[in-house]
N, C-alpha and C. Protein backbone atom coordinates (compact mmCIF):
# COMPACT_ATOMS: atom_id res chain seq x y z
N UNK A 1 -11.51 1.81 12.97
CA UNK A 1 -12.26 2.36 11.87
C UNK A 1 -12.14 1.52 10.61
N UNK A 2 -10.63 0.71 10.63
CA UNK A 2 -10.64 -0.25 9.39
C UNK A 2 -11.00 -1.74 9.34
N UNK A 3 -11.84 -2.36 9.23
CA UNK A 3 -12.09 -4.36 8.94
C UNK A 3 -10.47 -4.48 9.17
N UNK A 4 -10.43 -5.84 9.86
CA UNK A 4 -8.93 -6.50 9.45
C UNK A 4 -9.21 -7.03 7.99
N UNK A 5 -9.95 -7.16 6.99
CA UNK A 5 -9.55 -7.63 6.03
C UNK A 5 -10.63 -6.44 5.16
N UNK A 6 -10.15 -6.10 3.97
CA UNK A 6 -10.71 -5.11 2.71
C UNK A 6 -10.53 -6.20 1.35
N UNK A 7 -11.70 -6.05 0.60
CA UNK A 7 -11.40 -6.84 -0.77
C UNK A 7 -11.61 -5.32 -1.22
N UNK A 8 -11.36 -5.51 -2.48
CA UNK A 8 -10.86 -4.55 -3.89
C UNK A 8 -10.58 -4.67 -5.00
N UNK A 9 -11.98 -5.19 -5.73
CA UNK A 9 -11.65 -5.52 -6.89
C UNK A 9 -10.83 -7.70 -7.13
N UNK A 10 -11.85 -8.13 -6.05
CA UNK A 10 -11.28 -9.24 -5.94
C UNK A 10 -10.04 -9.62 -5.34
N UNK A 11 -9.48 -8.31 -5.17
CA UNK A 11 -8.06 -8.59 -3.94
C UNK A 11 -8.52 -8.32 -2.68
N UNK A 12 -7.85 -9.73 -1.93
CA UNK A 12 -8.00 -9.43 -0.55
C UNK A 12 -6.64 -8.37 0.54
N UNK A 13 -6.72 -7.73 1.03
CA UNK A 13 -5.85 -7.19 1.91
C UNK A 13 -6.18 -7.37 2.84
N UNK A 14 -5.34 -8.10 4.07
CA UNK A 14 -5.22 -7.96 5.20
C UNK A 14 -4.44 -7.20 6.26
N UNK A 15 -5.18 -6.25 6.88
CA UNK A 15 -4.86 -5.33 7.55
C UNK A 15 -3.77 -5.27 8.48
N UNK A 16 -2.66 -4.75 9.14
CA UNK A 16 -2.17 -5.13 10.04
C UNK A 16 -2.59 -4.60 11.32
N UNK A 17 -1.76 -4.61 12.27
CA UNK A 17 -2.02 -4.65 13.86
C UNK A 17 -2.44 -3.17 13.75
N UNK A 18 -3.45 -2.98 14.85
CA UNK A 18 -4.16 -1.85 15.32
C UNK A 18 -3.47 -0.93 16.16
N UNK A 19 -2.65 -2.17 16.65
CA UNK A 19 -1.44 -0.98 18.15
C UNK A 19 -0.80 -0.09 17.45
N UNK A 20 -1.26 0.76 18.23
CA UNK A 20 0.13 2.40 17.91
C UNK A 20 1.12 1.73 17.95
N UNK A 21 1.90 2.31 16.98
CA UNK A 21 3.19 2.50 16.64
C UNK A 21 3.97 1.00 16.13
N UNK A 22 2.78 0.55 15.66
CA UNK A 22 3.20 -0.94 14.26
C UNK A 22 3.62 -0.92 12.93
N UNK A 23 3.63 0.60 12.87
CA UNK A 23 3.94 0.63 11.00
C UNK A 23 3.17 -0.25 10.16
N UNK A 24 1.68 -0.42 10.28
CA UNK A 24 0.59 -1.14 9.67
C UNK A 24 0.34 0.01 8.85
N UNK A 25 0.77 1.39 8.64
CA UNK A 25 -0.15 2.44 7.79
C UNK A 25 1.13 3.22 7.61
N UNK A 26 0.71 4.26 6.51
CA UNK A 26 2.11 5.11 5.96
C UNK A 26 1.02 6.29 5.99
N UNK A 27 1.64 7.30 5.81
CA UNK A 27 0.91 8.62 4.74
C UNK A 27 2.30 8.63 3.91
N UNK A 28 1.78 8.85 2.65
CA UNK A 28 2.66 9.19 1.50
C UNK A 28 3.32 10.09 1.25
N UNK A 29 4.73 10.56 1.14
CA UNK A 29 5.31 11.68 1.68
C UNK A 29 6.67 11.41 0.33
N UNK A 30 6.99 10.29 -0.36
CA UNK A 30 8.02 9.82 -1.08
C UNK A 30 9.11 8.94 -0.51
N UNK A 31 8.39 8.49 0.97
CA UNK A 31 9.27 7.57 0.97
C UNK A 31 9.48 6.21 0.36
N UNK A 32 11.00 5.63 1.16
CA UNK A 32 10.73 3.96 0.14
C UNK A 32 10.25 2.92 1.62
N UNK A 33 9.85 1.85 0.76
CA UNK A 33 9.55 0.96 1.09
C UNK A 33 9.80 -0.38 1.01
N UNK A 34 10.31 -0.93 1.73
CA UNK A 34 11.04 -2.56 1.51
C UNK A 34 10.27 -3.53 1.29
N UNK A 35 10.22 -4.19 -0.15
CA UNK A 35 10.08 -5.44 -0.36
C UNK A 35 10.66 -6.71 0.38
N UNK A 36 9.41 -7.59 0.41
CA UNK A 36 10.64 -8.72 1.08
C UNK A 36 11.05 -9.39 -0.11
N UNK A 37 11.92 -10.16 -0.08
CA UNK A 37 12.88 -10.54 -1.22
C UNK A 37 11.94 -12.12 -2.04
N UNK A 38 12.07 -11.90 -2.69
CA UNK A 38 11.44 -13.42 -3.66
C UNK A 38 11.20 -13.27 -4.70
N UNK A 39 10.61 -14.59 -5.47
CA UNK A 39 10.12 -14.05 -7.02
C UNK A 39 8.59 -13.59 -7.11
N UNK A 40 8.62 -12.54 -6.85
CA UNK A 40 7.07 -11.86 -7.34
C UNK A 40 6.57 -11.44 -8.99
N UNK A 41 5.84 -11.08 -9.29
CA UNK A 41 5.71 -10.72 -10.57
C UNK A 41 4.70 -9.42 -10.33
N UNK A 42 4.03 -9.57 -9.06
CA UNK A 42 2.71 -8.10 -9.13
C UNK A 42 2.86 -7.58 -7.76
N UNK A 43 2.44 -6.45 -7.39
CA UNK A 43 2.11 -5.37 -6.42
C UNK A 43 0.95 -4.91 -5.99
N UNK A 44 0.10 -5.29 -5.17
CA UNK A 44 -0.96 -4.61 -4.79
C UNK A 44 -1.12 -3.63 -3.89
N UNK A 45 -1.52 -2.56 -4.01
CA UNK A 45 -1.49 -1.45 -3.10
C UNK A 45 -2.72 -0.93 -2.95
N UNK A 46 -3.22 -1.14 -1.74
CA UNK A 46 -4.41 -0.58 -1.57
C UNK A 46 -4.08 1.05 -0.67
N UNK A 47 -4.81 1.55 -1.21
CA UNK A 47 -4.59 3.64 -1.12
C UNK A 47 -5.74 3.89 -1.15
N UNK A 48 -5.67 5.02 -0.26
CA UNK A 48 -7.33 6.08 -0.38
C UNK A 48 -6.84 7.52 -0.20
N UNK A 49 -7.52 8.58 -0.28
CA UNK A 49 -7.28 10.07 0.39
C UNK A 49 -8.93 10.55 0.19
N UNK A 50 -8.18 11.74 0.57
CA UNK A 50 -9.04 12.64 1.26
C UNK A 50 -9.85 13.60 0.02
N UNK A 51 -9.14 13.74 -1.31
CA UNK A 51 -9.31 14.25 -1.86
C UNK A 51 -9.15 13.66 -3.03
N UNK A 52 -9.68 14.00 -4.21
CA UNK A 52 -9.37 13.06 -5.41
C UNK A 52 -8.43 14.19 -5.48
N UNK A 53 -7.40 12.72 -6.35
CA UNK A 53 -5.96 13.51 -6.99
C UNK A 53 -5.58 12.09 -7.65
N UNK A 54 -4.97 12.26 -8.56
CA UNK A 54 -3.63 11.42 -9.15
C UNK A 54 -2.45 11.50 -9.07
N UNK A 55 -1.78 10.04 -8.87
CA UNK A 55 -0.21 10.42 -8.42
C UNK A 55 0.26 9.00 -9.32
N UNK A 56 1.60 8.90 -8.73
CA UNK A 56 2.41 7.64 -9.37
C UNK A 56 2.94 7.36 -8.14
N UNK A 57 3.85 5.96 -8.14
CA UNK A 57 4.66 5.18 -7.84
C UNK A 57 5.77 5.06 -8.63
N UNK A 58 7.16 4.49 -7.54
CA UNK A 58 8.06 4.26 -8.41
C UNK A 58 8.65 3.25 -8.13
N UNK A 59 8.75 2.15 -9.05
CA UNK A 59 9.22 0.69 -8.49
C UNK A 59 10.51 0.67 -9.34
N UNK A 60 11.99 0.41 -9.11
CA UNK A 60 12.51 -0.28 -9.86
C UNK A 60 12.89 1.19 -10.55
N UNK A 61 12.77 2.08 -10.48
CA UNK A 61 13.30 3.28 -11.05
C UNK A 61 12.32 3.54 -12.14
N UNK A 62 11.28 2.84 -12.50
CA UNK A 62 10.08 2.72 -13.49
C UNK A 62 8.46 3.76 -12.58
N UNK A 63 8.40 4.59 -13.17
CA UNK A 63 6.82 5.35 -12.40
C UNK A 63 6.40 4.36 -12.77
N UNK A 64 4.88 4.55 -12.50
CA UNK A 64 4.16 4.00 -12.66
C UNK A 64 2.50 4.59 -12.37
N UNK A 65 2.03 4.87 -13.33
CA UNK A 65 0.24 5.43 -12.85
C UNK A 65 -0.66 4.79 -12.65
């Protein structure tokens, strides 16, 4: 149902593997999530639902909207 690749606003995301049980997809529930380690400076997160709503993130102990 998803392209292997989505742009968004000029960001590209590339999708991961389609096979069950790859951890290519989350539903949002508060868990964490591992960075891989390096010098980054930005985060892209591509998200959708079902319903409009607003939420946050929390990176670094910092929300974020």
């Amino acid at each position: 149902m998803i392209s292997p690749e989505i742009e968004s606003e000029s960001i590209r995301f590339k999708i991961g593997s389609t096979v069950d049980e790859q951890n290519n997809a989350i539903s949002c529930r508060g868990q964490e999530i591992e960075l891989p380690k390096g010098e980054y400076n930005k985060l892209y997160i591509l998200a959708s639902a079902s319903n409009d709503l607003k939420d946050s993130i929390m990176v670094d102990g910092n929300i974020t909207r």
